[in-house]
C-alpha atoms as a PDB file:
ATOM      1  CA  UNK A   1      -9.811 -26.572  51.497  1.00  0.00           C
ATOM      2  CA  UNK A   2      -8.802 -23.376  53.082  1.00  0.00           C
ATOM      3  CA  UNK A   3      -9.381 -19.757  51.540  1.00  0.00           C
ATOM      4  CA  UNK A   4      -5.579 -19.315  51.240  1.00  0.00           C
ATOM      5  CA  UNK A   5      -5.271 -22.790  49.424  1.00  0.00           C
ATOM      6  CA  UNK A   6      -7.908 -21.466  46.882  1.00  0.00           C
ATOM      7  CA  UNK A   7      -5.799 -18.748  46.705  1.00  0.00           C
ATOM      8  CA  UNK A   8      -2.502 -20.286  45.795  1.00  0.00           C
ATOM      9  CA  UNK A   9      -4.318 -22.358  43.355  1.00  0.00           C
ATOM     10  CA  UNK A  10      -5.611 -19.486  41.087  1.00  0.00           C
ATOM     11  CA  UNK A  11      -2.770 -18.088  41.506  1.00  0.00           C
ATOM     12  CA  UNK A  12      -0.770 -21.330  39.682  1.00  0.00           C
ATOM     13  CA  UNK A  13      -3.636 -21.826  37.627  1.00  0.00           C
ATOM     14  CA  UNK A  14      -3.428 -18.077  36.149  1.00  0.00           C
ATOM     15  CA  UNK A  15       0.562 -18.487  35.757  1.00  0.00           C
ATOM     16  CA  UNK A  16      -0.436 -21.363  33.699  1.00  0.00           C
ATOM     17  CA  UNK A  17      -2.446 -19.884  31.584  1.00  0.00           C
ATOM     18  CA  UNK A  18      -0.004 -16.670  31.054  1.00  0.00           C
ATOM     19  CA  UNK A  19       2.297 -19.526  30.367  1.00  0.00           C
ATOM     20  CA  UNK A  20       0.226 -20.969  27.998  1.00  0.00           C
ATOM     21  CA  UNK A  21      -0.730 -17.349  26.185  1.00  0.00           C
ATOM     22  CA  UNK A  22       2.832 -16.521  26.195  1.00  0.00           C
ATOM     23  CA  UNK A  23       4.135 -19.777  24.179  1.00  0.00           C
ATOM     24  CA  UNK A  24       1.042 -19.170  21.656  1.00  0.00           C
ATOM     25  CA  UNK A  25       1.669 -15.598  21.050  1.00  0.00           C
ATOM     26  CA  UNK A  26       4.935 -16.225  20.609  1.00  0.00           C
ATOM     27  CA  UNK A  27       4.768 -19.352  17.850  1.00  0.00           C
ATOM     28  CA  UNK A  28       2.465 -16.635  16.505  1.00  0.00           C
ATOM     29  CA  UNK A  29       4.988 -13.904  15.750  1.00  0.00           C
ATOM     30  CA  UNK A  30       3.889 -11.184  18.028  1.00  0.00           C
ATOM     31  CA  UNK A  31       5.585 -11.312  20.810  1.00  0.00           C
ATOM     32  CA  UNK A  32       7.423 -11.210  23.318  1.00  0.00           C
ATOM     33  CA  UNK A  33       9.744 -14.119  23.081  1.00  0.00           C
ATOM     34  CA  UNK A  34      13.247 -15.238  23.251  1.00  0.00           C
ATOM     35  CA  UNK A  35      15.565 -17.627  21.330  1.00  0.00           C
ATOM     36  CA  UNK A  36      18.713 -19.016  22.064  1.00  0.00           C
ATOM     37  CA  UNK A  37      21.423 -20.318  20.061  1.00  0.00           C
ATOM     38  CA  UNK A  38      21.387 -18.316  17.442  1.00  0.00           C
ATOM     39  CA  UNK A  39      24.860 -18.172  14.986  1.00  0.00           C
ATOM     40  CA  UNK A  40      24.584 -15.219  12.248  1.00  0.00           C
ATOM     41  CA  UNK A  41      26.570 -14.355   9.900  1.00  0.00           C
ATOM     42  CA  UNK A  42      25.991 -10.327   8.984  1.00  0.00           C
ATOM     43  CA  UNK A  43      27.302  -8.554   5.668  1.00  0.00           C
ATOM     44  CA  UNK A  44      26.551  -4.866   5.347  1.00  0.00           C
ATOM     45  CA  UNK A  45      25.571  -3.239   2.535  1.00  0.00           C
ATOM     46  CA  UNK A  46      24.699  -0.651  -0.304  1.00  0.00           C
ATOM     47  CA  UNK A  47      21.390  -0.766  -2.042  1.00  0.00           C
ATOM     48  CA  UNK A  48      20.063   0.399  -4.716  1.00  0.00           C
ATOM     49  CA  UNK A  49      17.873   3.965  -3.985  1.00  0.00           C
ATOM     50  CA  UNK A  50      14.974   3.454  -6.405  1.00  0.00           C
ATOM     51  CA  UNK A  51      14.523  -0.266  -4.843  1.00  0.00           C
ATOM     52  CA  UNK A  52      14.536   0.788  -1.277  1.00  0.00           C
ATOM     53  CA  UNK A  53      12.319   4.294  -1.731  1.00  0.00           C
ATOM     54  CA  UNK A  54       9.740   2.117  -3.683  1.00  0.00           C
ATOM     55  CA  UNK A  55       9.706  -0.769  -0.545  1.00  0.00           C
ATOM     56  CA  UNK A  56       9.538   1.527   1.982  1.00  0.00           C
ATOM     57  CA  UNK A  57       6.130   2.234   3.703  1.00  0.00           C
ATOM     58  CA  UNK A  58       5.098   6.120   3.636  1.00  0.00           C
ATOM     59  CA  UNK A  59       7.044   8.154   6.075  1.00  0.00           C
ATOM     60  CA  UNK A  60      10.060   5.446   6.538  1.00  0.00           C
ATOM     61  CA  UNK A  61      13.268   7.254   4.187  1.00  0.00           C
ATOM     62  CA  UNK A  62      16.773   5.359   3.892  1.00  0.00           C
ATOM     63  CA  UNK A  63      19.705   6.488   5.804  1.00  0.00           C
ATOM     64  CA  UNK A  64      22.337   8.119   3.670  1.00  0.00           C
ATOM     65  CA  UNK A  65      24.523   5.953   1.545  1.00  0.00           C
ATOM     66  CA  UNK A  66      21.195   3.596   0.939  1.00  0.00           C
ATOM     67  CA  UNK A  67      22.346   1.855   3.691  1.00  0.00           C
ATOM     68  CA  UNK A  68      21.573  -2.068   4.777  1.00  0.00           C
ATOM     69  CA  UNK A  69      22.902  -5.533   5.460  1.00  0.00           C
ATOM     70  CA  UNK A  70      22.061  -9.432   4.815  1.00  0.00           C
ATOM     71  CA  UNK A  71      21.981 -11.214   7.941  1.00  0.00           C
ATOM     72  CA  UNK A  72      21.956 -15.347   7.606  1.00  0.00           C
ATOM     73  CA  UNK A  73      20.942 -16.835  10.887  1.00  0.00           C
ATOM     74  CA  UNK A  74      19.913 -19.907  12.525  1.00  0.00           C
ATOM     75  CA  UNK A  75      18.297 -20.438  16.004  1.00  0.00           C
ATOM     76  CA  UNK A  76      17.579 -23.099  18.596  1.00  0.00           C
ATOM     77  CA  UNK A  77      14.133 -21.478  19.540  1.00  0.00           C
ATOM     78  CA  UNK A  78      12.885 -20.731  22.675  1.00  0.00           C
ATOM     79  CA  UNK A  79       9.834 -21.484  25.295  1.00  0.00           C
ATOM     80  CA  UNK A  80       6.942 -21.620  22.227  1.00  0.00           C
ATOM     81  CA  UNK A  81       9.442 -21.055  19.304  1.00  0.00           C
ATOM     82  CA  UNK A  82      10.490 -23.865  17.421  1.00  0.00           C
ATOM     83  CA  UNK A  83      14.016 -24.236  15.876  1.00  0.00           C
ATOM     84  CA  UNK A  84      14.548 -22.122  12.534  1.00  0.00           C
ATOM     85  CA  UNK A  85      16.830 -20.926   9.944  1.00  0.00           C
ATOM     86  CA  UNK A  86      16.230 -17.927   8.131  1.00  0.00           C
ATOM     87  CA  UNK A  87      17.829 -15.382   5.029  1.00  0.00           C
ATOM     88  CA  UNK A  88      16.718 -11.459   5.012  1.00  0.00           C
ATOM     89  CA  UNK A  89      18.053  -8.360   3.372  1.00  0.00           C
ATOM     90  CA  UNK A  90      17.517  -4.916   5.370  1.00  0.00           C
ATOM     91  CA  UNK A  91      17.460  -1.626   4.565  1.00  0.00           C
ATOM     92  CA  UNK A  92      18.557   1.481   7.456  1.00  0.00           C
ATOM     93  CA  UNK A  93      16.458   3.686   8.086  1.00  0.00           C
ATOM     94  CA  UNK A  94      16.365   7.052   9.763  1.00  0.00           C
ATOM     95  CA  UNK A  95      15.153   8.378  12.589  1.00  0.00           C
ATOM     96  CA  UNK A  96      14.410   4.970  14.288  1.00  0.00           C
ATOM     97  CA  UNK A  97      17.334   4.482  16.342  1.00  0.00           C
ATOM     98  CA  UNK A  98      18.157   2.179  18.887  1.00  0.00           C
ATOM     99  CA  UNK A  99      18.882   3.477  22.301  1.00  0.00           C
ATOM    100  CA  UNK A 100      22.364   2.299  21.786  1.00  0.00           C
ATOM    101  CA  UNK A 101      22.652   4.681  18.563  1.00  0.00           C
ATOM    102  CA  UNK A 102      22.324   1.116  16.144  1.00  0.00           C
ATOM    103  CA  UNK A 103      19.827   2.424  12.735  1.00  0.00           C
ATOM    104  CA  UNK A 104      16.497   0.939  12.415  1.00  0.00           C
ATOM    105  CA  UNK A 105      16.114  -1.519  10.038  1.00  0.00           C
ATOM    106  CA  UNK A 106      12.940  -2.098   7.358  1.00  0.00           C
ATOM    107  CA  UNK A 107      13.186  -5.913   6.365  1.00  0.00           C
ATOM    108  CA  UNK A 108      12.949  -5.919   2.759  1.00  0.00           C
ATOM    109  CA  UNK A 109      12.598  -9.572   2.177  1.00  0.00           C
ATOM    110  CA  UNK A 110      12.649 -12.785   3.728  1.00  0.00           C
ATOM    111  CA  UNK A 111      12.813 -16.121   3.977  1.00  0.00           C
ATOM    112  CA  UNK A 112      12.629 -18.361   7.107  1.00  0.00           C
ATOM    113  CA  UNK A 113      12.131 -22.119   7.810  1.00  0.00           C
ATOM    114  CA  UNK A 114       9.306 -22.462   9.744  1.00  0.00           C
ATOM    115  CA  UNK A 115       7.272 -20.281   7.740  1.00  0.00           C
ATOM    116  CA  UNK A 116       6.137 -16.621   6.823  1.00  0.00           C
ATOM    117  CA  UNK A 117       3.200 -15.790   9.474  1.00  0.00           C
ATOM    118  CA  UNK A 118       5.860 -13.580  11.553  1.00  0.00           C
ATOM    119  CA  UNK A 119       7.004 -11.602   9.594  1.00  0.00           C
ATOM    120  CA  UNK A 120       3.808 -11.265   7.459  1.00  0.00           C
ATOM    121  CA  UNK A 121       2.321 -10.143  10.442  1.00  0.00           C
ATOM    122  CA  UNK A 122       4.045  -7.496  11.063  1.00  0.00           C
ATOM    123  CA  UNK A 123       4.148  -6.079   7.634  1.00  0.00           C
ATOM    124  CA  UNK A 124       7.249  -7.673   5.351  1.00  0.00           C
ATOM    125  CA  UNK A 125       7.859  -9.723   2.531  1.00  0.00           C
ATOM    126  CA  UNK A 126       8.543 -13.347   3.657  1.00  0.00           C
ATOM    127  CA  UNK A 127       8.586 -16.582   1.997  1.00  0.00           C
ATOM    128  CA  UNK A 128       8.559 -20.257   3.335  1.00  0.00           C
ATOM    129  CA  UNK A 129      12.535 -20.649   2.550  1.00  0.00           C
ATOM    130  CA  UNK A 130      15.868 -22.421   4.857  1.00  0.00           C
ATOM    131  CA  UNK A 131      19.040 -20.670   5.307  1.00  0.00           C
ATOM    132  CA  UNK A 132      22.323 -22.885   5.996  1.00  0.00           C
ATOM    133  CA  UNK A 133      25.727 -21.774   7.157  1.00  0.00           C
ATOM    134  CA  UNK A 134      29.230 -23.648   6.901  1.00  0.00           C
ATOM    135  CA  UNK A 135      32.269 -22.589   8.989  1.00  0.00           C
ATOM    136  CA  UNK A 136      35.848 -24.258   8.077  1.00  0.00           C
ATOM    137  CA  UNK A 137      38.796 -22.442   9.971  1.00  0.00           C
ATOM    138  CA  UNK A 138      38.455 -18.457   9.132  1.00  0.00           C
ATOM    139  CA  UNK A 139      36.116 -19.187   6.061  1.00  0.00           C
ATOM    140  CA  UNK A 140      31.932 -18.951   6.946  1.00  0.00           C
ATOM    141  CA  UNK A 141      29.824 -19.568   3.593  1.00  0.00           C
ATOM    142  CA  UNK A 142      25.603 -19.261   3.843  1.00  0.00           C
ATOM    143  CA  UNK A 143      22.973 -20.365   1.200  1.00  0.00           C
ATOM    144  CA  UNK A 144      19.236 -19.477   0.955  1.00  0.00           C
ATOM    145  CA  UNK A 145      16.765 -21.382  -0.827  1.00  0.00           C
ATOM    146  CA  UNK A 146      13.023 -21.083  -1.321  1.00  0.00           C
ATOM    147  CA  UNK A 147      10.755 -23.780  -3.007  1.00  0.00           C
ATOM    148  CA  UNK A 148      13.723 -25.870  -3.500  1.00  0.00           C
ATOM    149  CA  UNK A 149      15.827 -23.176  -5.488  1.00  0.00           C
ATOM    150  CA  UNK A 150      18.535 -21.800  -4.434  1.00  0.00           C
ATOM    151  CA  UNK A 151      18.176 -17.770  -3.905  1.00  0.00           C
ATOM    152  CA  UNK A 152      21.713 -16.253  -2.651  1.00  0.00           C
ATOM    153  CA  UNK A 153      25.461 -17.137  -1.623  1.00  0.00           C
ATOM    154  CA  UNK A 154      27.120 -15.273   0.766  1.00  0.00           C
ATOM    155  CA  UNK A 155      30.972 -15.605   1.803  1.00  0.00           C
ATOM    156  CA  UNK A 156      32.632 -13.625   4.696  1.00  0.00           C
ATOM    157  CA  UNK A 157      36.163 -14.508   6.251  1.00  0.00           C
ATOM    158  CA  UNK A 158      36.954 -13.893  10.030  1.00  0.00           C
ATOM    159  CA  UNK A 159      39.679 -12.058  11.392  1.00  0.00           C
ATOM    160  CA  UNK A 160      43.066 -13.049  12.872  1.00  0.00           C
ATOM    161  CA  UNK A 161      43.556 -14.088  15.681  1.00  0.00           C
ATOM    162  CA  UNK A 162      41.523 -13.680  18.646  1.00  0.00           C
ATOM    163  CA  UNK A 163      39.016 -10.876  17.760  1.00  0.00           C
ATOM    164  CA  UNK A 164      35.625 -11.833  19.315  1.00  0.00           C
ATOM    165  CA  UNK A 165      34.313 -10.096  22.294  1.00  0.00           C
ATOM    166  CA  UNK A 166      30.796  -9.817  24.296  1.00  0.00           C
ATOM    167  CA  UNK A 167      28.070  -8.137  22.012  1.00  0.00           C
ATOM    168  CA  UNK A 168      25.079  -6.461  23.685  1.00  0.00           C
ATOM    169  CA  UNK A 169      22.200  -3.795  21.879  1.00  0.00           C
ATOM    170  CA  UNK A 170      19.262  -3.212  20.867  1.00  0.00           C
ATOM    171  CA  UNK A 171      17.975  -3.232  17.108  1.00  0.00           C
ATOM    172  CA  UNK A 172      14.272  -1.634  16.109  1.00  0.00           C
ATOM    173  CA  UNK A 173      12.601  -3.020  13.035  1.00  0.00           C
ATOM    174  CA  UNK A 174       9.856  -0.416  11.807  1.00  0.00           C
ATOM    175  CA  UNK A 175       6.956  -1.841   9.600  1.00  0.00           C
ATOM    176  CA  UNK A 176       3.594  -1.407   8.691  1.00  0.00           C
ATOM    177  CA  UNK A 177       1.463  -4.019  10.401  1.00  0.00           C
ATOM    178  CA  UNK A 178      -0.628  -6.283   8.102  1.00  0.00           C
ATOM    179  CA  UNK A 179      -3.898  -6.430   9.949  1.00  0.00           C
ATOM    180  CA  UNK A 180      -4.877  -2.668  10.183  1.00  0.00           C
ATOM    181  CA  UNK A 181      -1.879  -0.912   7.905  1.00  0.00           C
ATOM    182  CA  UNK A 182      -0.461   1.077  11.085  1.00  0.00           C
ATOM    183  CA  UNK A 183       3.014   1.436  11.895  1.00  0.00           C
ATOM    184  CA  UNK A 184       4.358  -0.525  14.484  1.00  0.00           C
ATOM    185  CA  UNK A 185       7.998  -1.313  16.000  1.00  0.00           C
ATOM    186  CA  UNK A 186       9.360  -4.752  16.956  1.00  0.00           C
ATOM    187  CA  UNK A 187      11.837  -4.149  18.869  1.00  0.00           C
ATOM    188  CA  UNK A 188      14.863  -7.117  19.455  1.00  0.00           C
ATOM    189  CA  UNK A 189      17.618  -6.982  22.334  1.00  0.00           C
ATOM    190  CA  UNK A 190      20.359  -9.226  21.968  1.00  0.00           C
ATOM    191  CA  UNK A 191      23.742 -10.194  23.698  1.00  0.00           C
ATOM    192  CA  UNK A 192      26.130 -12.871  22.865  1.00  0.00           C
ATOM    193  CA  UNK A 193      29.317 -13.249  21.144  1.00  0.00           C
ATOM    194  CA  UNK A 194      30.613 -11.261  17.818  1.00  0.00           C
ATOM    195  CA  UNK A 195      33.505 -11.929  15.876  1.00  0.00           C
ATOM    196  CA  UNK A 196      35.519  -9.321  13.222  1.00  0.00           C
ATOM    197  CA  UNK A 197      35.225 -10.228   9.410  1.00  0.00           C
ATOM    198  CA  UNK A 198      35.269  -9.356   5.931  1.00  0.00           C
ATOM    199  CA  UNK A 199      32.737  -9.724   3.543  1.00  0.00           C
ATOM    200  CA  UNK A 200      33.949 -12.099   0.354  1.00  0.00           C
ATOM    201  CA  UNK A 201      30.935 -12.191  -1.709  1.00  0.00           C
ATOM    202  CA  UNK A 202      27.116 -12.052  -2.290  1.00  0.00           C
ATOM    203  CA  UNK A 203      25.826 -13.530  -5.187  1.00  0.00           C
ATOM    204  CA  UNK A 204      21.876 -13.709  -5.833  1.00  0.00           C
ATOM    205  CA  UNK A 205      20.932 -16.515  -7.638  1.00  0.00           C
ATOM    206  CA  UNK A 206      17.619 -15.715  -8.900  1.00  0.00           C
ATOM    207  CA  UNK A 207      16.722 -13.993 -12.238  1.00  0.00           C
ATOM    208  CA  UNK A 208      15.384  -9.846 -12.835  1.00  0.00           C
ATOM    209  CA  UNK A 209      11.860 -11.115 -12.584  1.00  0.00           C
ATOM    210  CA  UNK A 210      12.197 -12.223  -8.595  1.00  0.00           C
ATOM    211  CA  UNK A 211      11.848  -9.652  -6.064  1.00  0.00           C
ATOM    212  CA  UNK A 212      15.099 -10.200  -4.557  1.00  0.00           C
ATOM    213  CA  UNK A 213      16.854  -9.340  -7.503  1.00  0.00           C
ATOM    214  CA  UNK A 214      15.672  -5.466  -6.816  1.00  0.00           C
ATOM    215  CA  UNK A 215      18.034  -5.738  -3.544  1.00  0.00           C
ATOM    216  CA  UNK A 216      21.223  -6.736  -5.096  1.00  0.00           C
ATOM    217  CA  UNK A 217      24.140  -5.047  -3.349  1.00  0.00           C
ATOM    218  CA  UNK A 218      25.949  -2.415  -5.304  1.00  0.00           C
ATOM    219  CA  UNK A 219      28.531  -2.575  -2.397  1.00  0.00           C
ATOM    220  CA  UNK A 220      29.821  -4.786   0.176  1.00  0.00           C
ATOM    221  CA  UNK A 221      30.604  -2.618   3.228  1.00  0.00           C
ATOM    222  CA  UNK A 222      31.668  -4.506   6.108  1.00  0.00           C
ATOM    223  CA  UNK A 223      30.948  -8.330   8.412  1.00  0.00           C
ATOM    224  CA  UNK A 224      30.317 -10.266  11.293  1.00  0.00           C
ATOM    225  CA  UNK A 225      30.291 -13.655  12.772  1.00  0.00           C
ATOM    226  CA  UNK A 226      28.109 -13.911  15.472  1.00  0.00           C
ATOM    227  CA  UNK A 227      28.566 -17.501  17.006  1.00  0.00           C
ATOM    228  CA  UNK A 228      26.675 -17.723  20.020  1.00  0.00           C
ATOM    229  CA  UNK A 229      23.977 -15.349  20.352  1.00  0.00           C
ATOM    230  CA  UNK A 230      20.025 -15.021  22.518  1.00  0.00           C
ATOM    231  CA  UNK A 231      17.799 -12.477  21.329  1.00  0.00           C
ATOM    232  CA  UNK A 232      14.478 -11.162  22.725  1.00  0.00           C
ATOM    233  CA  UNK A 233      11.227  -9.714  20.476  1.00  0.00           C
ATOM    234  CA  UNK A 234       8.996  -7.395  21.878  1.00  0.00           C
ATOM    235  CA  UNK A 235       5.268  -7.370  21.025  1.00  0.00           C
ATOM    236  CA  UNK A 236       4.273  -4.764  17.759  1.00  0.00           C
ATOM    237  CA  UNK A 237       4.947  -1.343  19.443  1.00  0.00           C
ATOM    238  CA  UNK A 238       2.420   0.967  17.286  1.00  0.00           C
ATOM    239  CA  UNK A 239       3.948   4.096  16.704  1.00  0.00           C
ATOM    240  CA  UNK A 240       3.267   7.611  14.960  1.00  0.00           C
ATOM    241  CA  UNK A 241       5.241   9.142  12.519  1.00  0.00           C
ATOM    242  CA  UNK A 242       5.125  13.189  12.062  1.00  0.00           C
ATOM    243  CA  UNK A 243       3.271  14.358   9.018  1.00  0.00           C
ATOM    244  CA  UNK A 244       4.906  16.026   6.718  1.00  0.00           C
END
């Protein structure tokens, strides 16, 4: 076997293994990876203050108005991401935004199909949970559960007529990572479809004594239906805030 045979062949073996890296640190939650065929539905919010300041890792502060959304998703997966549904509630928070202007956003709780590690990982509250969406003509209706219960309804209704168009951005999640408490940035870049809406309803299901309850809306702000959708997750970016 010739030198430049050897060559080629450690050159396909190491692609392998990159390959093989890749698909494992992405089932793992740190990135990078992308999904496909993702459909979200996307109610923004108001939250409570007190809730959000006490959540918040030091040096993250709300944007004004207390901010946020509920996004209700399901996805396909991707190369080393298996299929998933999952519920979260946000909060916006300043100073962390996007290139394309779009808040950061602190995930104040979670729950997600195929289980917690990714999110844990990087910091936020997640539970083992499903989300499930239902779309009949302009109506779109989501449910979470968790352990069998169900946690939260949410209800938007899309626009008339014809009002989707192309959606493309950026989004940057600030958190404090679990292993070594340091801040970090995930960082997700989407493009797909989006669709106009208004939000209905959001009705939490649980009692005072679950942690969602301290992220009840106070106000329902504004929707989206986002049909068709691939997103990409960077790696945990560390990052350093200012001291005060």
């Amino acid at each position: 076997m010739t030198t430049n045979h050897l060559s080629k062949l450690s050159v396909i073996a190491v692609s392998f293994v990159f390959l093989i890296l890749t698909a494992v640190s992405a089932q793992a939650g740190s990135g990078p990876y992308v999904v496909r065929g993702n459909q979200h539905m996307i109610v923004g919010i108001t939250l409570n203050e007190a809730a959000v300041l006490a959540a918040l890792p030091k040096g993250l502060v709300p944007t004004k108005g207390v901010t946020g959304g509920i996004n209700v998703y399901s996805s396909k997966g991707g190369e080393g991401v298996a299929a998933y549904s999952r519920f979260y509630v946000w909060a916006d928070v300043a100073g962390h935004d996007s290139v394309n202007g779009t808040p950061g956003r602190y995930i104040l709780w979670a729950a997600t199909s195929t289980g917690p590690d990714k999110l844990k990982k990087a910091g936020n509250v997640e539970v083992q949970g499903a989300a499930v969406m239902k779309k009949s003509d302009r109506d779109v209706s989501g449910v979470a559960t968790a352990g069998g219960e169900e946690l939260a309804k949410i209800a938007i209704k899309l626009a008339e007529g014809p009002k989707c168009g192309p959606l493309a951005g950026s989004v940057n999640y600030p958190s404090k990572r679990a292993s070594d408490g340091k801040m970090v940035i995930t960082q997700y870049t989407a493009a797909g479809t989006a669709c106009g809406a208004a939000p209905v309803s959001v009705a939490f299901s649980v009692d005072t004594s679950h942690p969602l309850s301290k992220y009840k809306p106070t106000k329902l702000t504004w929707a989206a239906f986002v049909p068709d959708l691939s997103f990409s997750g960077s790696p945990l970016i560390p990052i350093k805030l200012a001291e005060k």
